[in-house]
C-alpha atoms as a PDB file:
ATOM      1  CA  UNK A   1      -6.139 -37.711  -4.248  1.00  0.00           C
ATOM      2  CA  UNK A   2      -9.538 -35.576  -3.379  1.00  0.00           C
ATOM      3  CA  UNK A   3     -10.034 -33.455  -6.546  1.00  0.00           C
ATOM      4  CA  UNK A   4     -12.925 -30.424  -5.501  1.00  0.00           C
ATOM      5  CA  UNK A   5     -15.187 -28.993  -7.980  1.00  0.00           C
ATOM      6  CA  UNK A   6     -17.885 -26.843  -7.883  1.00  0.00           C
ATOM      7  CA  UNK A   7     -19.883 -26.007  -6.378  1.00  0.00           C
ATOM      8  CA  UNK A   8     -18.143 -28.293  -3.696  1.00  0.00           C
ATOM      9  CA  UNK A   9     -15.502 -24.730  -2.888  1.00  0.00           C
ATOM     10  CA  UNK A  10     -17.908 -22.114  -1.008  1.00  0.00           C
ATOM     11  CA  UNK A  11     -15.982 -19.131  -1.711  1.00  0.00           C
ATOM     12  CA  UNK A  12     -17.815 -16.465   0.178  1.00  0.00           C
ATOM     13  CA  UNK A  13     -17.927 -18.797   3.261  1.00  0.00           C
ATOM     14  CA  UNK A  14     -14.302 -19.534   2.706  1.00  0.00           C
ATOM     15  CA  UNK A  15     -13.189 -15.718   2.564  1.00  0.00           C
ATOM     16  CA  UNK A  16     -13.727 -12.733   4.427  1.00  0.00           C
ATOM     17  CA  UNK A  17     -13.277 -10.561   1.586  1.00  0.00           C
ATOM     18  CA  UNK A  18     -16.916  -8.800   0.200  1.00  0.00           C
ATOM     19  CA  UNK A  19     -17.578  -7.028  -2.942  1.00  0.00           C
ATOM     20  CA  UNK A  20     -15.703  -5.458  -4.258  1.00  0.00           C
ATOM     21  CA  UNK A  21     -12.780  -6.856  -3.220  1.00  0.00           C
ATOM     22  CA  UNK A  22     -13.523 -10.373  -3.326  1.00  0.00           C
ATOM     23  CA  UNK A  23     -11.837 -11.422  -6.954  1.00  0.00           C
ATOM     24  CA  UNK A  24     -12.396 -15.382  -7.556  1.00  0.00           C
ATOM     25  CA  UNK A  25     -15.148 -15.761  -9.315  1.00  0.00           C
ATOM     26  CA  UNK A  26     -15.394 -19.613  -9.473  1.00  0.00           C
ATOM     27  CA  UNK A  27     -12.738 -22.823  -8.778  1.00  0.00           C
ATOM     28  CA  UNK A  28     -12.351 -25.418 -11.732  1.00  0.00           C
ATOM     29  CA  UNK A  29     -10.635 -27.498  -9.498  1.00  0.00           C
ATOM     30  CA  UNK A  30      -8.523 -27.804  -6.198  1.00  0.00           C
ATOM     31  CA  UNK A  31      -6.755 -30.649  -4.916  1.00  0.00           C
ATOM     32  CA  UNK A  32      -6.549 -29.749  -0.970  1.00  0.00           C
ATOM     33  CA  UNK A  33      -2.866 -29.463   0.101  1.00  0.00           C
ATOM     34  CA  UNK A  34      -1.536 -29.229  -3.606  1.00  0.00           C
ATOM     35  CA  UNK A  35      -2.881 -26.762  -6.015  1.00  0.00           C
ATOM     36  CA  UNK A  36      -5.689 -25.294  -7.261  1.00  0.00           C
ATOM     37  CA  UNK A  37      -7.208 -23.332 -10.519  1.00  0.00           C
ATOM     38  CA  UNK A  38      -9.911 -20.422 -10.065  1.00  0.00           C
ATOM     39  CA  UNK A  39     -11.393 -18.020 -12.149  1.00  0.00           C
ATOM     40  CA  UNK A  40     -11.358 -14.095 -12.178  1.00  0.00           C
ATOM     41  CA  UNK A  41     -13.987 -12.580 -14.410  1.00  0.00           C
ATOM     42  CA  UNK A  42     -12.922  -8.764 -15.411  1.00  0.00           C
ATOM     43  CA  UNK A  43     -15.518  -6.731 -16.294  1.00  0.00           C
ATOM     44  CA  UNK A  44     -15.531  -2.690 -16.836  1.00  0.00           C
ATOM     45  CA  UNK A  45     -18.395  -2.758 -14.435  1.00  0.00           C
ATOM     46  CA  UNK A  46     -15.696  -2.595 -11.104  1.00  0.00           C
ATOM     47  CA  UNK A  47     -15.394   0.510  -9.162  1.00  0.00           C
ATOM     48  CA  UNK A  48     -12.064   0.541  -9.941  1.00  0.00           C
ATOM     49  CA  UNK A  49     -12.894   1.424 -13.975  1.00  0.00           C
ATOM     50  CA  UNK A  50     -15.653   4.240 -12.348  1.00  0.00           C
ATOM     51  CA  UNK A  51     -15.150   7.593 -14.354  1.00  0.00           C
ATOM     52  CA  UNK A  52     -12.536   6.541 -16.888  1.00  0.00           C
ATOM     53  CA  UNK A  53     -12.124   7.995 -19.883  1.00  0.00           C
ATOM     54  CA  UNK A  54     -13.323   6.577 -23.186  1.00  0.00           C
ATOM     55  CA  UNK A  55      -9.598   6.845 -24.273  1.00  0.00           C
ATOM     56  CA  UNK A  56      -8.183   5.809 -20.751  1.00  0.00           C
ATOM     57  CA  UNK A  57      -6.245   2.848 -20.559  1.00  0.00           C
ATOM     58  CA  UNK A  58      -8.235  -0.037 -19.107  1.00  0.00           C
ATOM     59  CA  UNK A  59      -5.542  -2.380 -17.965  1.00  0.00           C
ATOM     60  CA  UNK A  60      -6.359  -4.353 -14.810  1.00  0.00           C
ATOM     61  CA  UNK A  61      -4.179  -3.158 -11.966  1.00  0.00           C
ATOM     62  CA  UNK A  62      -1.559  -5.224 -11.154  1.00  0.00           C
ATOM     63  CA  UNK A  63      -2.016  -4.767  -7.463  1.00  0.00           C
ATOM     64  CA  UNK A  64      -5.462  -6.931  -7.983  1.00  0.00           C
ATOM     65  CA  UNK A  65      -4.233  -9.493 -10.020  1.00  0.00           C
ATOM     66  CA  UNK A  66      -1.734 -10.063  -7.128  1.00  0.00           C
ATOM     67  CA  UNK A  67      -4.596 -10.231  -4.831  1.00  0.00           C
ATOM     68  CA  UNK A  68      -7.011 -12.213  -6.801  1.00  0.00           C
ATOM     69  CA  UNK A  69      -4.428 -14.551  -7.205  1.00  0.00           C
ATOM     70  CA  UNK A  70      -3.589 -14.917  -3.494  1.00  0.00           C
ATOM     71  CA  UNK A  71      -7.413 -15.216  -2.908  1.00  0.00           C
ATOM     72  CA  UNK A  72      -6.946 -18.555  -4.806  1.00  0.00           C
ATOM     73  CA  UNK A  73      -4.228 -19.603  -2.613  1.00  0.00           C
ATOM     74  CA  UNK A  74      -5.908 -18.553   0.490  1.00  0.00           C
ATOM     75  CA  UNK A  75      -9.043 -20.778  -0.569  1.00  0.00           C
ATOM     76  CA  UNK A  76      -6.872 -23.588  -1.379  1.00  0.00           C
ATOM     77  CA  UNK A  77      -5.067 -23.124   2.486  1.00  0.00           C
ATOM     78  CA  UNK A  78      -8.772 -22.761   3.956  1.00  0.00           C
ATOM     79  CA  UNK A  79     -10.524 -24.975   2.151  1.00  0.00           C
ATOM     80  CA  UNK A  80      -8.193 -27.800   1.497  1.00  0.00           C
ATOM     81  CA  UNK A  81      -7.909 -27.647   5.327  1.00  0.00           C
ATOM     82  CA  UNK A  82      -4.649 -26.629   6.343  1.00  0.00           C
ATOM     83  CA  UNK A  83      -5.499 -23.537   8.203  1.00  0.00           C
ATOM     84  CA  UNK A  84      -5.336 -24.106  12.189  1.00  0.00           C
ATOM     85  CA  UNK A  85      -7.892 -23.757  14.041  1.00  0.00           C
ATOM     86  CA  UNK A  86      -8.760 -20.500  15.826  1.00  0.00           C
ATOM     87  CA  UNK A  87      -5.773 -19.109  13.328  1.00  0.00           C
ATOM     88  CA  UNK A  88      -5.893 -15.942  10.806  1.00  0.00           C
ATOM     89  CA  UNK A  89      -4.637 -15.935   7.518  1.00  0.00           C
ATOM     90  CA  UNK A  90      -2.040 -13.097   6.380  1.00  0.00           C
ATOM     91  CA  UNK A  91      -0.530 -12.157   3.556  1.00  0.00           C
ATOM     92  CA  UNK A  92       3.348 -12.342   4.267  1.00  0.00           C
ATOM     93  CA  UNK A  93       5.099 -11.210   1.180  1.00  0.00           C
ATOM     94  CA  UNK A  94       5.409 -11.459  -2.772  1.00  0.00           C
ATOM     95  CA  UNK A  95       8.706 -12.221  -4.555  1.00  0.00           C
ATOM     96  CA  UNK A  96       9.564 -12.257  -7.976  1.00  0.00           C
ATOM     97  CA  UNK A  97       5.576 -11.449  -9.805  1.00  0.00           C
ATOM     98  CA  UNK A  98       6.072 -10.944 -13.561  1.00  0.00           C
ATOM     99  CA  UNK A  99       3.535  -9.395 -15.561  1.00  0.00           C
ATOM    100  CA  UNK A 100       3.421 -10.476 -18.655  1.00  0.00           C
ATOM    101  CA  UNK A 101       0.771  -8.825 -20.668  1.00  0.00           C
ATOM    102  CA  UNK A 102      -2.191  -6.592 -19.326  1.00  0.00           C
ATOM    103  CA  UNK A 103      -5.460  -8.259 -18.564  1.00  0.00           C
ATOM    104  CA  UNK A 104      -8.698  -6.287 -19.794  1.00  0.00           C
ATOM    105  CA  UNK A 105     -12.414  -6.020 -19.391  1.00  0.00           C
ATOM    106  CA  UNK A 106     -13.611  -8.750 -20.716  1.00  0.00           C
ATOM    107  CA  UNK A 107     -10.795 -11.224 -19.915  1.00  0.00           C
ATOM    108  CA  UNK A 108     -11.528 -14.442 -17.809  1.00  0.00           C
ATOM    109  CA  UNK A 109      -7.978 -15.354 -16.013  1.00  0.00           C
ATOM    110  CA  UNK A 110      -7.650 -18.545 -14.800  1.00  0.00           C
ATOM    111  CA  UNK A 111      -5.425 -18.722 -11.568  1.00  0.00           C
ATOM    112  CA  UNK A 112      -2.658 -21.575 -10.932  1.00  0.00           C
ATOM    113  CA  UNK A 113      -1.768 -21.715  -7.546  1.00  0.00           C
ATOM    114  CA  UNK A 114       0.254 -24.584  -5.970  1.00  0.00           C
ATOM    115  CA  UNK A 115       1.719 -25.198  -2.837  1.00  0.00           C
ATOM    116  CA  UNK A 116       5.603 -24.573  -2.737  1.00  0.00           C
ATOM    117  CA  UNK A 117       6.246 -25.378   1.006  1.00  0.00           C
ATOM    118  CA  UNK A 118       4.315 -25.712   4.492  1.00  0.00           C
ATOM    119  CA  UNK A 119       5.987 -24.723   7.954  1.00  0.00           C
ATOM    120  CA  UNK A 120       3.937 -24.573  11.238  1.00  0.00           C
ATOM    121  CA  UNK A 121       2.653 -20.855  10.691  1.00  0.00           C
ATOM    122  CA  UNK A 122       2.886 -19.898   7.396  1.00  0.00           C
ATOM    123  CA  UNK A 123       2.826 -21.372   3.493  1.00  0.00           C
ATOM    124  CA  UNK A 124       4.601 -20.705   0.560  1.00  0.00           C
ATOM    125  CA  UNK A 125       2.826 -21.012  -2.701  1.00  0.00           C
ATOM    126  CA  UNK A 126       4.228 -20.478  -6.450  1.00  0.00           C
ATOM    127  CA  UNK A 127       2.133 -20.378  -9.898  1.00  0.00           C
ATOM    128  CA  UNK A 128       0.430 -18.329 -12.720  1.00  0.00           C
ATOM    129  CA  UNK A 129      -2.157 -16.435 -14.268  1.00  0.00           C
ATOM    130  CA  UNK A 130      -3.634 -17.566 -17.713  1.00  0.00           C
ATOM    131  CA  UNK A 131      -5.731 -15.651 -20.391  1.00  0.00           C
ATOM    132  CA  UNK A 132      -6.482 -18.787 -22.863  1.00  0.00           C
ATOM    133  CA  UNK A 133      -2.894 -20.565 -23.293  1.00  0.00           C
ATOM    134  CA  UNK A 134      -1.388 -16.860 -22.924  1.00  0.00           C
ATOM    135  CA  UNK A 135       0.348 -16.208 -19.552  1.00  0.00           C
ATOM    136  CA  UNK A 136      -0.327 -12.665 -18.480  1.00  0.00           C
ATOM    137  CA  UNK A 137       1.137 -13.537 -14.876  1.00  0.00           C
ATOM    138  CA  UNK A 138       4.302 -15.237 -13.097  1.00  0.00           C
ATOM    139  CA  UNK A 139       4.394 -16.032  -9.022  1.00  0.00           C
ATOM    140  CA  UNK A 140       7.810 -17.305  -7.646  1.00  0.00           C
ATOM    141  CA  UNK A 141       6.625 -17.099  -4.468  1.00  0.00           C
ATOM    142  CA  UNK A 142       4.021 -15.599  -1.804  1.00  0.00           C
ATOM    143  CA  UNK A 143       4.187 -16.332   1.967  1.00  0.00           C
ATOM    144  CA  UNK A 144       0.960 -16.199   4.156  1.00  0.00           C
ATOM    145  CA  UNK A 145       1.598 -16.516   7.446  1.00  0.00           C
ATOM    146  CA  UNK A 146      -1.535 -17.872  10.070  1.00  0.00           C
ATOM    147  CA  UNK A 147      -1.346 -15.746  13.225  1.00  0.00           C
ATOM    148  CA  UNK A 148      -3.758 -16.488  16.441  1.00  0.00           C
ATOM    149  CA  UNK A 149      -7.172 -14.690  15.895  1.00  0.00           C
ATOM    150  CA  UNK A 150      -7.286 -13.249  19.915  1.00  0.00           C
ATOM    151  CA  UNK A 151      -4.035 -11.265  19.072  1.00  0.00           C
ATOM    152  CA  UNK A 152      -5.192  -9.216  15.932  1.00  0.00           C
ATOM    153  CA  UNK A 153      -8.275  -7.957  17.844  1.00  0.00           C
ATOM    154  CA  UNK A 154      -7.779  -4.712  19.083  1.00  0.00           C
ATOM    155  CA  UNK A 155      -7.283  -3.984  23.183  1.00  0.00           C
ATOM    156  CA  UNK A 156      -8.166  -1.247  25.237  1.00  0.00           C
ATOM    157  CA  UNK A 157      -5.389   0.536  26.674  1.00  0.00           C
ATOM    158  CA  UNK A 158      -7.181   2.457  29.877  1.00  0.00           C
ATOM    159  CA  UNK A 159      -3.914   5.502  29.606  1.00  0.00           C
ATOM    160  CA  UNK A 160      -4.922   6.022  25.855  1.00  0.00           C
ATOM    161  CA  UNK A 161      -7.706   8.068  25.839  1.00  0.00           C
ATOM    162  CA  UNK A 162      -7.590   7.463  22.098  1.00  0.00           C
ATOM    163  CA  UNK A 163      -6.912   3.903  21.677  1.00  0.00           C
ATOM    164  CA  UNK A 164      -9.886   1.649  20.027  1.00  0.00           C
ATOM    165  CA  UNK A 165     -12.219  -0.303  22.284  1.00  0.00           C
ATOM    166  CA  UNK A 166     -13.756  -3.664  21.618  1.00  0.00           C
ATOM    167  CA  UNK A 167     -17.169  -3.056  21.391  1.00  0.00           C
ATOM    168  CA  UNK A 168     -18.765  -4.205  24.519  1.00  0.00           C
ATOM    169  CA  UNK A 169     -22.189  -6.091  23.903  1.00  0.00           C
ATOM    170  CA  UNK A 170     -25.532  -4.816  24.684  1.00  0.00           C
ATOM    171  CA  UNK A 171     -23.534  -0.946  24.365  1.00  0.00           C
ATOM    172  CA  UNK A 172     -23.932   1.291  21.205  1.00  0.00           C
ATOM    173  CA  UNK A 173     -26.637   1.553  18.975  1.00  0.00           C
ATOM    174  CA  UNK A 174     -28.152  -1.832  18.653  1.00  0.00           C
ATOM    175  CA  UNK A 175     -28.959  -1.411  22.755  1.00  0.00           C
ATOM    176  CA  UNK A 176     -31.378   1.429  21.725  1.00  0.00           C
ATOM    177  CA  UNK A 177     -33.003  -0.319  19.198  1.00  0.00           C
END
């Protein structure tokens, strides 16, 4: 069994996500095919705590402890190498996420991600969220599904006056330059 620490998990080479919507801050540790345990810093410092209220409640949104979690499990999938070549990861679906207790500024949540199941095209992953030895976050199950990279570009249709090009190279602004 390979155990990964870091700084052996490149996380910005290993996602596509960019500030500020990249939410891992760190792995502790991943063993590539089988689980993995990452850290989410929360600070009041995100955009998503611009122009609250002194009173306002400051609970983390659910929606991005969802997706900070499945940021860990995408990293394990990429990094523990069982993404296929030339092949985009998705997010499928969510089933059964409990939320336990809110997560604040200030709170570092550890992740627990493991792998659940493997098929051809997609994985199914299962786990937790941790604030110290209190669970703030349950995860029966998320799917993400790998789909071929060619067929989420987007194609020209030559009736569609308004349908989006690919950019063609040496066209545009970076021709003028």
């Amino acid at each position: 069994m390979t155990v990964l620490t870091p700084p052996a998990v490149p996380i910005a080479r290993s996602l596509p996500h960019r500030y500020p919507m990249l939410l891992v801050d760190r792995v502790v540790e991943l063993v590539p095919g089988e689980r993995i345990r990452a850290v989410k810093a929360v600070t009041v410092n995100e955009p998503w705590y611009a122009g609250a209220a002194p009173d306002a409640d400051l609970a983390y949104p659910p929606s991005l402890l969802i997706e900070s979690w499945g940021q860990t499990a995408g990293l394990l999938t990429v990094v523990g190498g069982g993404a296929p070549q030339g092949q985009v990861m998705l997010f499928g679906s969510v089933a059964d996420a409990e939320f336990h207790h809110p997560v604040l500024p200030g709170d570092v949540i550890e992740h627990r991600v493991t792998v659940a199941r493997t098929f051809t095209d997609s994985v199914v992953f299962e786990g937790s969220s941790h604030r110290g030895d209190l669970t703030v976050m349950t995860v029966a199950q998320m799917v993400m599904a790998f789909r071929p990279a060619e067929l989420l570009r987007p194609t020209a249709d030559p009736d569609d006056p308004a349908a989006p090009t690919a950019p063609t190279p040496g066209t545009g602004r970076e021709a003028e330059r």
